[in-house]
Protein backbone atom coordinates (compact mmCIF):
# COMPACT_ATOMS: atom_id res chain seq x y z
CA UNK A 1 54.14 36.34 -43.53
CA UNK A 2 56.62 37.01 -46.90
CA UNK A 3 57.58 40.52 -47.58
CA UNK A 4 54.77 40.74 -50.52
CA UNK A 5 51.35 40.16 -49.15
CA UNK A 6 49.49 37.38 -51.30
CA UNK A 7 45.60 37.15 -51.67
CA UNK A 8 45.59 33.71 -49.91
CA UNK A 9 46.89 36.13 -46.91
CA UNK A 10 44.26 38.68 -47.25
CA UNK A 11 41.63 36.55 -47.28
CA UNK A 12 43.00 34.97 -44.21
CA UNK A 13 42.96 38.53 -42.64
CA UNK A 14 39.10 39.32 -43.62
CA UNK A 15 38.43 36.25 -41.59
CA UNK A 16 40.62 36.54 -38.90
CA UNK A 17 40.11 40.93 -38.66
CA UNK A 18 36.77 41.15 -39.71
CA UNK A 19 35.24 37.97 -39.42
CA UNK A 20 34.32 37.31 -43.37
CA UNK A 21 35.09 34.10 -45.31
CA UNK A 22 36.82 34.76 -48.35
CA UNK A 23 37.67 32.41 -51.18
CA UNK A 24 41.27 33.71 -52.03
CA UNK A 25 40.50 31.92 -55.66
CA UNK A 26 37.23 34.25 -56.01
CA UNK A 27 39.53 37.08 -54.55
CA UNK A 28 41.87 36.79 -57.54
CA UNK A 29 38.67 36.64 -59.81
CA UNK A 30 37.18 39.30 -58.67
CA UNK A 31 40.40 41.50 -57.14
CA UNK A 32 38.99 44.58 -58.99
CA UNK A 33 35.43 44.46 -57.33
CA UNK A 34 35.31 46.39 -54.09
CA UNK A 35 35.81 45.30 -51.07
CA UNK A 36 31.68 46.22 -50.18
CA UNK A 37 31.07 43.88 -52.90
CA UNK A 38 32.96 41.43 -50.80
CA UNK A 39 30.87 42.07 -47.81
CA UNK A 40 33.58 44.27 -45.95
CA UNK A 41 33.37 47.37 -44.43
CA UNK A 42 35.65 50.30 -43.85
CA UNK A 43 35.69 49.39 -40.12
CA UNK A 44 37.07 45.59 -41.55
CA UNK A 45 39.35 46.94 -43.54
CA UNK A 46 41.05 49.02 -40.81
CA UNK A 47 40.81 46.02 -38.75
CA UNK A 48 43.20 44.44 -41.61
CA UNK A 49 45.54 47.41 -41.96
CA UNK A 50 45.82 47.25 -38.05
CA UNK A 51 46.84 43.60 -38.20
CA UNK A 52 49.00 44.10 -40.62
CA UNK A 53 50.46 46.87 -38.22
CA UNK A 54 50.97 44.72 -35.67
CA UNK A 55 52.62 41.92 -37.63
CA UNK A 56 55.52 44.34 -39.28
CA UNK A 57 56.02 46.41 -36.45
CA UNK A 58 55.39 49.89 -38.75
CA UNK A 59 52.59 51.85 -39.54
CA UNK A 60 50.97 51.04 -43.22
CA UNK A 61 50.39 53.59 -45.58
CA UNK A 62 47.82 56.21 -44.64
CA UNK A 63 45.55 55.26 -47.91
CA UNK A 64 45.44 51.90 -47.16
CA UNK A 65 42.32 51.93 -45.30
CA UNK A 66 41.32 53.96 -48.26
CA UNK A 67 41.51 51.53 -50.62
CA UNK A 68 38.47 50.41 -52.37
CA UNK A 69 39.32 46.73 -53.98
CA UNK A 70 41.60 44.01 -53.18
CA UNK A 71 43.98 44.77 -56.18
CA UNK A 72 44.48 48.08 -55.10
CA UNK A 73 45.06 47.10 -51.44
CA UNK A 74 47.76 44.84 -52.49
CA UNK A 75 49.16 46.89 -54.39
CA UNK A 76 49.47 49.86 -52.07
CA UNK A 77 51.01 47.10 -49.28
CA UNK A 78 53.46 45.44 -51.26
CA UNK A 79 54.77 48.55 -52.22
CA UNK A 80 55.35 50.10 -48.85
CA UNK A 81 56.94 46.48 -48.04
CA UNK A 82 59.37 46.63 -50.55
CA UNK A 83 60.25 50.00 -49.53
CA UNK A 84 60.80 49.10 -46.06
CA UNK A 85 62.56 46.14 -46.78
CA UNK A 86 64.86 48.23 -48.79
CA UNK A 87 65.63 50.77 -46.28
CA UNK A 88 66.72 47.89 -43.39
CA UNK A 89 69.14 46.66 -46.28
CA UNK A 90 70.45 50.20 -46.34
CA UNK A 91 73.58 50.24 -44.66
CA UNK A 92 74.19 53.67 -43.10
CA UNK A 93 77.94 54.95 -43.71
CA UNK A 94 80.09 57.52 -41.48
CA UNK A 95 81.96 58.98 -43.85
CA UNK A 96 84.93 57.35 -42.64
């Protein structure tokens, strides 16, 4: 998985964590409709953030099962990834 989480991923994740078949095309059409709208539950979407968990090794934001459309799941995930990304390029100094 890249450091920025692309619909084509998250649609692979509603199948594979909650068992829903996703176009990611209609995703990007639709990104602002909620994920109900979608057919996915709050149980499916933790199911996702759990994955996604698993996969980076960290915990995900505590809003992201929260979130309420695709756009703003993305969103909220891409931004904790570039955080994290930027704190393991953060090279710690002694003060030497």
């Amino acid at each position: 998985m890249t450091a920025q989480l692309t619909l084509n991923e998250l649609a692979a994740l509603m199948k594979s964590a909650a068992g829903l078949t996703v176009d990611p095309k209609d995703l990007a059409n639709r990104a602002d409709m909620s994920f109900a709208e979608f057919g996915l539950d709050s149980l499916g979407l933790l199911g996702i953030v759990g994955e996604l968990e698993n996969r980076h090794g960290r915990p995900m934001p505590t809003d992201a099962e929260r979130c309420k459309t695709p756009r703003d799941f993305l969103a909220l995930v891409n931004t904790n990834n570039d955080r994290a990304n930027a704190d393991k390029a953060t090279v710690p100094t002694t003060g030497a």
